[in-house]
N, C-alpha and C. Protein backbone atom coordinates (compact mmCIF):
# COMPACT_ATOMS: atom_id res chain seq x y z
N UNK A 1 0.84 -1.18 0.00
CA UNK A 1 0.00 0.00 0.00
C UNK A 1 0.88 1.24 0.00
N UNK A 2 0.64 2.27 -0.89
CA UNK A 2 1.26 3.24 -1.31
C UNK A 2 0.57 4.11 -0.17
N UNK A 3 1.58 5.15 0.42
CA UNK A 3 1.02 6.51 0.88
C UNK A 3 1.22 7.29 0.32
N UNK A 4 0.01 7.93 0.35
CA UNK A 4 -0.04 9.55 0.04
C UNK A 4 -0.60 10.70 1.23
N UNK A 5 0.24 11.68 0.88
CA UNK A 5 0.08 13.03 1.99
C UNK A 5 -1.42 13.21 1.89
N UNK A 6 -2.13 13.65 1.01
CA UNK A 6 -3.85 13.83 1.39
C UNK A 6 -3.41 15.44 1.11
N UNK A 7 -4.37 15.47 2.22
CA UNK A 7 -4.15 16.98 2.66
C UNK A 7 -3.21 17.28 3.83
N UNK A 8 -2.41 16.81 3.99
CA UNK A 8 -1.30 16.84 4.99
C UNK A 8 -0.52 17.77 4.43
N UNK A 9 0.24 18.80 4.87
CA UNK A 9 1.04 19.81 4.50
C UNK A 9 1.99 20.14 5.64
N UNK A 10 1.93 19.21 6.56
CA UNK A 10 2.70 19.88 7.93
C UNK A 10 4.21 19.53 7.39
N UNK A 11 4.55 19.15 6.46
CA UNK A 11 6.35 19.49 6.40
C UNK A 11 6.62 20.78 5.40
N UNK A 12 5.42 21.44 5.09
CA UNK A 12 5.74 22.20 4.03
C UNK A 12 5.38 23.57 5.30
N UNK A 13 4.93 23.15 6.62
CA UNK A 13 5.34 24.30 7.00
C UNK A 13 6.38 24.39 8.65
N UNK A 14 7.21 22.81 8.93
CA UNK A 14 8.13 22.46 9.98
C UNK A 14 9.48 22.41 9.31
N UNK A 15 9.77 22.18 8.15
CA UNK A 15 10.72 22.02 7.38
C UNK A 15 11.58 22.84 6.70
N UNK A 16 12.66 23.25 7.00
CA UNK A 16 13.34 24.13 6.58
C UNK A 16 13.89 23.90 4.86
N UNK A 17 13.53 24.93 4.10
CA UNK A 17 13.59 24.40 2.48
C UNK A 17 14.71 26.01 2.42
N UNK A 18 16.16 25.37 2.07
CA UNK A 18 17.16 26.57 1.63
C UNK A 18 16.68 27.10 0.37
N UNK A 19 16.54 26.48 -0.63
CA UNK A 19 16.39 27.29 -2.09
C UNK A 19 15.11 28.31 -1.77
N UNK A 20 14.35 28.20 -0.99
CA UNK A 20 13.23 29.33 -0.88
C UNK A 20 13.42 29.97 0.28
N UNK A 21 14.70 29.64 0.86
CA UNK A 21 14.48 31.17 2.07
C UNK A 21 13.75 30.87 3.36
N UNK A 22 12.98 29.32 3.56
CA UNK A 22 12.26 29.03 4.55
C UNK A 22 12.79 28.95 5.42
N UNK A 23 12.74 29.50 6.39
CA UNK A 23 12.61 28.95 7.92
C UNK A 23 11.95 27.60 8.69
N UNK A 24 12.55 26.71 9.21
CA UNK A 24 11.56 26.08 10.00
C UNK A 24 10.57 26.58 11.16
N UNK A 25 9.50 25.95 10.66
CA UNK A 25 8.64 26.42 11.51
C UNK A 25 7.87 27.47 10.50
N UNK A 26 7.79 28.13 9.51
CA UNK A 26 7.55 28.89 8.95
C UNK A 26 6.64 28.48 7.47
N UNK A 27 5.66 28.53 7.33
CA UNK A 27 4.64 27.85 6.53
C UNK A 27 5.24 28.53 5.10
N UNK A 28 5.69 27.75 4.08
CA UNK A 28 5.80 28.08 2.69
C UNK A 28 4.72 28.68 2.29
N UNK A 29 5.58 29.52 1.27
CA UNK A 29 4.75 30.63 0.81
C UNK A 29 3.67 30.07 -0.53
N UNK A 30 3.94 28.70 -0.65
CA UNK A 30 3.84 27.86 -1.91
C UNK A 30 2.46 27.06 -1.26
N UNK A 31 2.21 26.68 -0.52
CA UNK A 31 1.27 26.04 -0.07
C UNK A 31 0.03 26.55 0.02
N UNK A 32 -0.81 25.66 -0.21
CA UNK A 32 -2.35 26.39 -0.53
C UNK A 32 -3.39 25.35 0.35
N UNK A 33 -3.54 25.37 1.12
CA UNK A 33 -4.72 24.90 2.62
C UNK A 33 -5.37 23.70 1.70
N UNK A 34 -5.55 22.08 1.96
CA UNK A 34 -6.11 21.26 1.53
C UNK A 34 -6.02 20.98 0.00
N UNK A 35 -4.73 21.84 -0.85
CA UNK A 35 -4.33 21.60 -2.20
C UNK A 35 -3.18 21.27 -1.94
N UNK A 36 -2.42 21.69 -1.18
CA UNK A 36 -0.75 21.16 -1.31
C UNK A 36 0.17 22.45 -1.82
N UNK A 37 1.44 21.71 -2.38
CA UNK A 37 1.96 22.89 -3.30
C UNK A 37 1.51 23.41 -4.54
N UNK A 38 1.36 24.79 -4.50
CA UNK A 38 1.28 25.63 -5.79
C UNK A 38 2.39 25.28 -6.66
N UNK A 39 3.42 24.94 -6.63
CA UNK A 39 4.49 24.74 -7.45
C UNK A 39 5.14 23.41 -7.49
N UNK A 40 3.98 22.21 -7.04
CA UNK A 40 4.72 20.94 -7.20
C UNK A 40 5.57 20.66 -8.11
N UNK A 41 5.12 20.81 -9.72
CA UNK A 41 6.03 20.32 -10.93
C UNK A 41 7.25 21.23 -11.06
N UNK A 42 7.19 22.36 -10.06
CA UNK A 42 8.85 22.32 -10.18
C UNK A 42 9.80 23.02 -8.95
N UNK A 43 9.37 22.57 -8.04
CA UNK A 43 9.19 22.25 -6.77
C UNK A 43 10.88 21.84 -6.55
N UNK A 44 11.75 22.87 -5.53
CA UNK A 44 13.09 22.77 -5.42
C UNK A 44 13.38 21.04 -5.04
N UNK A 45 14.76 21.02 -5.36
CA UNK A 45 15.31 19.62 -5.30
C UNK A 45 15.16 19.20 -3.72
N UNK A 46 15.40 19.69 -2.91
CA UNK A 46 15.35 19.90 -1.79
C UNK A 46 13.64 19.05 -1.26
N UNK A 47 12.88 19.68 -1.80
CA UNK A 47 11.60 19.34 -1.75
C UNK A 47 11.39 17.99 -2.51
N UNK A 48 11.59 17.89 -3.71
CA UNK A 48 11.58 16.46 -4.58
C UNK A 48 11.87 15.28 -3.75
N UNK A 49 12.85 15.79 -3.09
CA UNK A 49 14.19 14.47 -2.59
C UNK A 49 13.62 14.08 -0.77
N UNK A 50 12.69 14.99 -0.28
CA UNK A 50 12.20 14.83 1.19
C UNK A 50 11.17 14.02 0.98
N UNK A 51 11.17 13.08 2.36
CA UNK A 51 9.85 12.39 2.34
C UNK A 51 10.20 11.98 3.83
N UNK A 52 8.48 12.33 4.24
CA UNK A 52 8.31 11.78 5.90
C UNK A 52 8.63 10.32 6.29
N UNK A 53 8.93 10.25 7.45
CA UNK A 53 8.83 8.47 7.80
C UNK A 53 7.69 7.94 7.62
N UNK A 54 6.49 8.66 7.67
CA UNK A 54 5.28 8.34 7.69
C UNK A 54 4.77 7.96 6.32
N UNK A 55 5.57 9.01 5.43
CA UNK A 55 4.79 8.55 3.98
C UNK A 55 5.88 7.31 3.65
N UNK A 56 6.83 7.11 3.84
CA UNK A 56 7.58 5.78 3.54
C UNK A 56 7.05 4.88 3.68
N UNK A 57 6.31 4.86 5.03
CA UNK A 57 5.56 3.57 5.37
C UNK A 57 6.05 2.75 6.08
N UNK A 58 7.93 2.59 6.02
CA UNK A 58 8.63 1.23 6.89
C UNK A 58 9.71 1.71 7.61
N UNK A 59 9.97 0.79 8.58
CA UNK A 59 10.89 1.02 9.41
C UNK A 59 12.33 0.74 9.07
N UNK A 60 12.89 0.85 8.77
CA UNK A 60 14.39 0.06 8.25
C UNK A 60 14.61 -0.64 6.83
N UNK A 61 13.53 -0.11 6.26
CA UNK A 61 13.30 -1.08 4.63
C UNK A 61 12.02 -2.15 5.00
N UNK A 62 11.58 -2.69 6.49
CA UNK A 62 11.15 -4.05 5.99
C UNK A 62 9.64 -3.76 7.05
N UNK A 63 9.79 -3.22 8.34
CA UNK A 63 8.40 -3.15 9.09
C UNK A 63 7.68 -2.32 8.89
N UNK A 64 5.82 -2.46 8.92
CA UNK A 64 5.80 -0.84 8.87
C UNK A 64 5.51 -0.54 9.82
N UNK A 65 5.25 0.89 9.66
CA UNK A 65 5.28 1.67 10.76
C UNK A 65 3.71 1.84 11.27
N UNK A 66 3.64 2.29 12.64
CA UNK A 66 2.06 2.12 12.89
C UNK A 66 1.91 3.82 13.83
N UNK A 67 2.66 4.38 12.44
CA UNK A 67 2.32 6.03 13.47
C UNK A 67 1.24 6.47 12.51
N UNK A 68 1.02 7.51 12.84
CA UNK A 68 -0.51 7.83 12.14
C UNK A 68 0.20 9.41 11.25
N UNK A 69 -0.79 9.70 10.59
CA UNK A 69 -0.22 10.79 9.17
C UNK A 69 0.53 12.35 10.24
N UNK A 70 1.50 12.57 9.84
CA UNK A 70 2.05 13.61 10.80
C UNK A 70 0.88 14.46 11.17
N UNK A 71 -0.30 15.29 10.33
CA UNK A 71 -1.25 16.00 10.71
C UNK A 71 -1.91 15.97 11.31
N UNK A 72 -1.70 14.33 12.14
CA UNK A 72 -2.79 14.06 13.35
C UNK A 72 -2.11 13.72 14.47
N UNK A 73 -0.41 13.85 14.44
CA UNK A 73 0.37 13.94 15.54
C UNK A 73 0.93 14.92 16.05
N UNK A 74 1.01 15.60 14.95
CA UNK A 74 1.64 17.24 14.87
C UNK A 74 3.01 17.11 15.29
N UNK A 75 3.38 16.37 14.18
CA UNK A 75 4.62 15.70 14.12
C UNK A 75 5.33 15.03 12.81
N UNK A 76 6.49 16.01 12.53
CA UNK A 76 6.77 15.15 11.20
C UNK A 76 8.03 14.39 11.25
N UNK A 77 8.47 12.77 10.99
CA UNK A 77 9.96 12.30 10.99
C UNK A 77 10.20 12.54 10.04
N UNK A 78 11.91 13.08 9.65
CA UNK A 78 12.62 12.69 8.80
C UNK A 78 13.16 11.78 8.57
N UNK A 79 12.98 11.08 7.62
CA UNK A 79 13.15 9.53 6.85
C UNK A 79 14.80 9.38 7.02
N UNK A 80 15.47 10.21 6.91
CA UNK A 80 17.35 10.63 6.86
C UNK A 80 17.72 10.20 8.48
N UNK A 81 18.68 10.26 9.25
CA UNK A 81 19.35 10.57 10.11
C UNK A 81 19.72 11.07 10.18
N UNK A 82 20.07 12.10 11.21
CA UNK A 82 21.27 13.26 11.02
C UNK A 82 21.75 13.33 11.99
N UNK A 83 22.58 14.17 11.86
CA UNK A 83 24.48 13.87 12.86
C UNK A 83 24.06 14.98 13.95
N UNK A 84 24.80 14.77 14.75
CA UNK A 84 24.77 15.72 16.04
C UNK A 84 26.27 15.19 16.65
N UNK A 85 26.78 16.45 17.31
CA UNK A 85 27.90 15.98 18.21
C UNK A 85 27.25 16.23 19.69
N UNK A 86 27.80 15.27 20.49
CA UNK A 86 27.45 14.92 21.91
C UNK A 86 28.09 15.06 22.73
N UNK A 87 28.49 15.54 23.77
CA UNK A 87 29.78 15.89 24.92
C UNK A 87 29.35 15.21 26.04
N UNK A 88 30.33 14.16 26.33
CA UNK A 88 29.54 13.73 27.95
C UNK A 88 30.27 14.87 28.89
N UNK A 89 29.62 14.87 29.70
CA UNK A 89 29.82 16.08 30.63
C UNK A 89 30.76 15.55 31.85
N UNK A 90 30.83 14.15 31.67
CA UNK A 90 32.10 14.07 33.08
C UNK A 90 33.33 13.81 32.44
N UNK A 91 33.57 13.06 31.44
CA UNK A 91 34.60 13.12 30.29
C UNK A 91 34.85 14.46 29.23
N UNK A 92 34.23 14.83 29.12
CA UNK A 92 34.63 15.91 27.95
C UNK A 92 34.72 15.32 26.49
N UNK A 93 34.43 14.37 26.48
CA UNK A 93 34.45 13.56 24.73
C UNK A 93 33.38 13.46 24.54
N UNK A 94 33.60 14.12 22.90
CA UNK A 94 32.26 14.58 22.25
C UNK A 94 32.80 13.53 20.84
N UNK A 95 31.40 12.82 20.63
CA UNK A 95 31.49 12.24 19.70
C UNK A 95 30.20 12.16 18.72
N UNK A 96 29.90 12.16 17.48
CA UNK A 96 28.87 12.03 16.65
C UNK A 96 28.33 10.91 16.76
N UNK A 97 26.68 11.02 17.02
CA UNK A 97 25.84 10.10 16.73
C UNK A 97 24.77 10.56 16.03
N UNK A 98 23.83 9.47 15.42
CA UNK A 98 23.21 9.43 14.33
C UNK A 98 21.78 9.62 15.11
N UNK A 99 21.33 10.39 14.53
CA UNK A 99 19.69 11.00 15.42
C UNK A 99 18.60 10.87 14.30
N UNK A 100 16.99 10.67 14.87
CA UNK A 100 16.31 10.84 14.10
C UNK A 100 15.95 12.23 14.17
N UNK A 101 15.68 13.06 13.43
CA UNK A 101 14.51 14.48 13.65
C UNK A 101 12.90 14.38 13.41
N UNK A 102 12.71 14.83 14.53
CA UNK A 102 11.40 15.07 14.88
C UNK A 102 11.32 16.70 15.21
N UNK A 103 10.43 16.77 14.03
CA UNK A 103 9.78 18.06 14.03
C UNK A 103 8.57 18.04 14.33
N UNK A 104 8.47 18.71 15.73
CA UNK A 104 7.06 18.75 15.56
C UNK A 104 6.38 20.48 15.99
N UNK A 105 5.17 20.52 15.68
CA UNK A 105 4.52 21.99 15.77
C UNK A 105 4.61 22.55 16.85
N UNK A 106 5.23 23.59 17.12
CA UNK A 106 5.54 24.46 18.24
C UNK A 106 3.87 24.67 18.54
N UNK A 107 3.33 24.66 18.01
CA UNK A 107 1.57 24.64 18.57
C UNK A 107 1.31 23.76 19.49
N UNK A 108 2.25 22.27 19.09
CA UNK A 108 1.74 20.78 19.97
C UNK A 108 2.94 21.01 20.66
N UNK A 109 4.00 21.73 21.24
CA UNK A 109 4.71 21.10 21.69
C UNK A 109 5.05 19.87 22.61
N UNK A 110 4.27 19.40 23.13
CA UNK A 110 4.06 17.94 23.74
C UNK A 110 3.68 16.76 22.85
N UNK A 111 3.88 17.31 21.51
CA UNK A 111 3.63 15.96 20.72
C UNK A 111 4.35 14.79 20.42
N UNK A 112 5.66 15.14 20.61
CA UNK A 112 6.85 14.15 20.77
C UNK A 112 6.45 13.00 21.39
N UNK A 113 5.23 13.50 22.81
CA UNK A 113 4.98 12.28 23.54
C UNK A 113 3.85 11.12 23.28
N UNK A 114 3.76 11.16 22.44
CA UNK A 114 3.08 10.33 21.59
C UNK A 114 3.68 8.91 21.58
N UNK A 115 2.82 7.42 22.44
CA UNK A 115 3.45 6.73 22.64
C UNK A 115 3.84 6.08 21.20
N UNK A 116 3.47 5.66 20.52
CA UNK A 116 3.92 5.24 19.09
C UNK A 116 4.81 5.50 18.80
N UNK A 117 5.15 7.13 19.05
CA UNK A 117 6.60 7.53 18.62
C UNK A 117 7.63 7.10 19.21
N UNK A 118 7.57 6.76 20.55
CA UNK A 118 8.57 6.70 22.10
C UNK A 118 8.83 5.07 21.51
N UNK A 119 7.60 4.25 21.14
CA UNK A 119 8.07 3.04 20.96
C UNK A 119 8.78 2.73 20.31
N UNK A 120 8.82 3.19 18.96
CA UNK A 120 9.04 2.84 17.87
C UNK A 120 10.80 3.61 18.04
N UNK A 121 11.33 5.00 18.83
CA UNK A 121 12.52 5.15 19.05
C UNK A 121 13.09 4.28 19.67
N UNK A 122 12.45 3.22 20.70
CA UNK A 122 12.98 2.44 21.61
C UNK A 122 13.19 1.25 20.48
N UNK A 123 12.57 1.09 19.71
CA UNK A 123 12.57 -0.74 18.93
C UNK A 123 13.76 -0.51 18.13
N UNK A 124 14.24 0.69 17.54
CA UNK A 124 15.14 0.70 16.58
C UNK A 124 16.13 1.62 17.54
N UNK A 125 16.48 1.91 18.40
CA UNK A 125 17.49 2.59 19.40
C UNK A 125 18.22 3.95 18.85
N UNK A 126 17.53 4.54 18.41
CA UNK A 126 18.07 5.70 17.94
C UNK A 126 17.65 7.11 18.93
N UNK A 127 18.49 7.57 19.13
CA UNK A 127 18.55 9.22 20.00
C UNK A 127 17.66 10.03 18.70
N UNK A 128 16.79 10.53 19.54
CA UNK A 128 15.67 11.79 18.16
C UNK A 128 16.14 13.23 19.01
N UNK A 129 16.22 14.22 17.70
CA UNK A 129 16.54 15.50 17.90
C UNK A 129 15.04 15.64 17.73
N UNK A 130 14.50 16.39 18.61
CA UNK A 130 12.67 16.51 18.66
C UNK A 130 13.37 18.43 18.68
N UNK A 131 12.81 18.43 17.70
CA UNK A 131 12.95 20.32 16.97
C UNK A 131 11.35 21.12 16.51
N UNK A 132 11.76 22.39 17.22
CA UNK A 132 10.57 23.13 16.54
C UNK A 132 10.70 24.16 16.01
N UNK A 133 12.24 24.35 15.46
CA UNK A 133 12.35 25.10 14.85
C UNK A 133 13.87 24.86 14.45
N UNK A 134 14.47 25.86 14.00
CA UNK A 134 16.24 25.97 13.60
C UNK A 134 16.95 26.09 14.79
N UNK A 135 16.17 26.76 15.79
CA UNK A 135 16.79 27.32 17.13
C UNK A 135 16.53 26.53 18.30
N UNK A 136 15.59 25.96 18.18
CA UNK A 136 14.44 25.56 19.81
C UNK A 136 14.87 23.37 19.41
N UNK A 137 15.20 22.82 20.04
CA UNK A 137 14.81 21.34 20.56
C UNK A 137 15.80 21.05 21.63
N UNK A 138 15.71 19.45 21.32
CA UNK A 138 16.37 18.81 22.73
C UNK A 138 16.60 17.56 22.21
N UNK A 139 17.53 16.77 22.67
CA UNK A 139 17.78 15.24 22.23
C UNK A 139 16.65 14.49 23.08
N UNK A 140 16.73 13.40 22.82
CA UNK A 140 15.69 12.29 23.31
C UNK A 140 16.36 11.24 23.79
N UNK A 141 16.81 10.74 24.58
CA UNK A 141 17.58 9.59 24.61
C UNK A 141 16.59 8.17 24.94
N UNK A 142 16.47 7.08 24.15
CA UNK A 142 15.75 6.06 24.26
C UNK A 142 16.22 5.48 25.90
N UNK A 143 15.65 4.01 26.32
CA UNK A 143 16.35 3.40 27.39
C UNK A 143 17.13 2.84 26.98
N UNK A 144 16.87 1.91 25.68
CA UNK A 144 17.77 1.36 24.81
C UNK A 144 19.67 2.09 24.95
N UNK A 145 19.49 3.30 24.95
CA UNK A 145 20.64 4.50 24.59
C UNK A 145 20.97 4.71 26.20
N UNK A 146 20.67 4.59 26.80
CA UNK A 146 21.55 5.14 28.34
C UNK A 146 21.73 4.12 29.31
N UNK A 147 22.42 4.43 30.08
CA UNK A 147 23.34 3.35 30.98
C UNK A 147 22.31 3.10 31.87
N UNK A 148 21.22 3.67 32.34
CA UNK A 148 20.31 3.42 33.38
C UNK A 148 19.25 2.74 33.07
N UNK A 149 18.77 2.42 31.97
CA UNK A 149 17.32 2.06 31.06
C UNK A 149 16.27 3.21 31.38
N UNK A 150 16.66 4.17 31.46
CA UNK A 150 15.52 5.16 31.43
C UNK A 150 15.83 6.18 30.21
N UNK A 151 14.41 7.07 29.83
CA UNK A 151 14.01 7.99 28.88
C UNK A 151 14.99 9.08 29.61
N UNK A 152 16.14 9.89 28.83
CA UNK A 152 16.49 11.43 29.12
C UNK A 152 16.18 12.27 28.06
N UNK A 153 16.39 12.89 28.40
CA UNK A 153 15.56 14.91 27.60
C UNK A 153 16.99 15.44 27.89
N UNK A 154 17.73 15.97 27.20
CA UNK A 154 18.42 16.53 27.34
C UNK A 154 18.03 17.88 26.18
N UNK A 155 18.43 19.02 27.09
CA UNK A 155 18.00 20.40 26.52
C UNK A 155 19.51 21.19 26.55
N UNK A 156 20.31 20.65 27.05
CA UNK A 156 22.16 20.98 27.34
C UNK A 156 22.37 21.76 26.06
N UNK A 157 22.79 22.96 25.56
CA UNK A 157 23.47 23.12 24.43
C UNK A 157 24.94 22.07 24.17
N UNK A 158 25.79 22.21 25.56
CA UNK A 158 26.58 21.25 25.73
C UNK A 158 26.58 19.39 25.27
N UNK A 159 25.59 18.73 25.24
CA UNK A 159 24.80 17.68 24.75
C UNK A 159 24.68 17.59 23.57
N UNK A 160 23.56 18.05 23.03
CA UNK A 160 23.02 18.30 21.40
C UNK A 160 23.47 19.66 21.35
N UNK A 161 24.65 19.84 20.33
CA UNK A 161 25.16 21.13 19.27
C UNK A 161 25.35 20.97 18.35
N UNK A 162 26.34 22.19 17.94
CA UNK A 162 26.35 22.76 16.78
C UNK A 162 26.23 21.58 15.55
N UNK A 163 25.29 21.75 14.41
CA UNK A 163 25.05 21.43 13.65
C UNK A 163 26.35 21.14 12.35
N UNK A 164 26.21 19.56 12.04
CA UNK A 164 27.72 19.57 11.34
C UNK A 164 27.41 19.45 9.61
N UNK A 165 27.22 20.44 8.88
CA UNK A 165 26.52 21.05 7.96
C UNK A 165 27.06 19.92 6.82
N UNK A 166 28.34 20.29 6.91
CA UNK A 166 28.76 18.98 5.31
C UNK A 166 28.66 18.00 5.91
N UNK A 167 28.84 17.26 6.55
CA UNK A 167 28.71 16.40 7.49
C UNK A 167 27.03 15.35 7.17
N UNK A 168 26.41 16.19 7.41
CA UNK A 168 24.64 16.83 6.96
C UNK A 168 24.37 16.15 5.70
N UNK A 169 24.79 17.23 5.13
CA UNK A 169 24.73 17.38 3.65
C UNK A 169 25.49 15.96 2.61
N UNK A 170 26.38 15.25 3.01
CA UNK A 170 26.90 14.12 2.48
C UNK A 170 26.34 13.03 2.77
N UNK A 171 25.97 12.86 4.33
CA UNK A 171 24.88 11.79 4.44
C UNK A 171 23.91 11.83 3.87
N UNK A 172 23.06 12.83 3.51
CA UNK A 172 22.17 12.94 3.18
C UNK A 172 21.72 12.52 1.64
N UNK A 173 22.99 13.01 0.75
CA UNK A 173 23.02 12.93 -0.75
C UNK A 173 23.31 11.56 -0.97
N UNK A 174 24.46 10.62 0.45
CA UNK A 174 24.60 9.45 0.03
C UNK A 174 23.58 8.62 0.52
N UNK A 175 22.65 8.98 1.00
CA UNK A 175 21.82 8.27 1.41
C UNK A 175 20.31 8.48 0.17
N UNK A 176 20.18 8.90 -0.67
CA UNK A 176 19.80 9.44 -1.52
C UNK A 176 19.69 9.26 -3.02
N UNK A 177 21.44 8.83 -3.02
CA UNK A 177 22.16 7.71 -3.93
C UNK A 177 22.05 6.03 -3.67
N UNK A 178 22.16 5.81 -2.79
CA UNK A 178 22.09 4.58 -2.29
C UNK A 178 20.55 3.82 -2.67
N UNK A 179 19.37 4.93 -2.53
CA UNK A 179 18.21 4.51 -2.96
C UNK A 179 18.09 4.84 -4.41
N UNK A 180 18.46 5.13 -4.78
CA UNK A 180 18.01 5.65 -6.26
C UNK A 180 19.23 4.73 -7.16
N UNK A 181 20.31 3.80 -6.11
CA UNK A 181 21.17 2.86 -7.09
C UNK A 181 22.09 3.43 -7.64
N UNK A 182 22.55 4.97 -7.82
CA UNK A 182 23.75 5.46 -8.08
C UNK A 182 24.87 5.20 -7.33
């Protein structure tokens, strides 16, 4: 079973799109309420090449997923991983790990807690950057991910920082390539 967005538009306004100047958090100027984009057919690469976890449908290539359409979680995953550097705070070694992003609507901000979501970070053990904007989130740490088996929130700038842009940007294209067989 194929998904389709519907009338779902919540990444066209949580999603930061460079070729148009968007901000996250900031509703495209392209979007038209229960039509979608005004400019699908030629619609930046940026945009072409994104797709929610939700519209994928699976978890890792093979399970699916049993979250419901971002517009009714107020919550969108990115299908990608992305890098973050991490500092433990009694060592001082900061090392990159691989995060999911969760964007969700600074309107819901409690939507992160959505058990579906919490589960489904715990089954596949991945740390989520839960963002509501370019400026505003916090890491997530599964139990799976910490030495105690419990859920942490970390809001530390020290923790989750600075953003590692090529870093970003190469995973992203090779991950991109990899599906498309180049």
């Amino acid at each position: 079973m194929t998904r389709q967005c519907g009338s779902c538009t919540l990444c066209c306004k949580l999603i930061p799109v460079e070729e148009l100047h968007k901000a996250a958090g900031q509703r495209c100027q392209h979007v038209r309420a229960g039509k979608g984009c005004s400019i699908y057919a030629r619609r930046p690469l940026s945009c072409r090449e994104w797709s929610c976890l939700w519209l994928i449908g699976v978890e890792g290539g093979a399970q699916p997923l049993e979250l419901r359409r971002p517009d009714h979680v107020h919550y969108v995953i990115d299908e990608v991983p992305d890098i973050v550097r991490v500092r433990d705070d009694r060592t001082g070694e900061v090392r990159q790990v691989d995060v999911m992003q969760i964007w969700c609507d600074p309107k819901f901000p409690d939507a992160w807690q959505d058990q579906a979501l919490l589960d489904m970070l715990e089954r596949v053990g991945i740390v989520a950057l839960v963002r509501y904007d370019s400026e505003r989130g916090f890491g997530l740490f599964p139990p799976s991910r910490s030495s105690d088996g419990q859920w942490h929130r970390s809001d530390s700038a020290n923790t989750v920082s600075e953003n590692l842009d090529a870093a970003r940007r190469e995973a992203r294209f090779a991950f991109w390539r990899r599906q498309q067989g180049t």
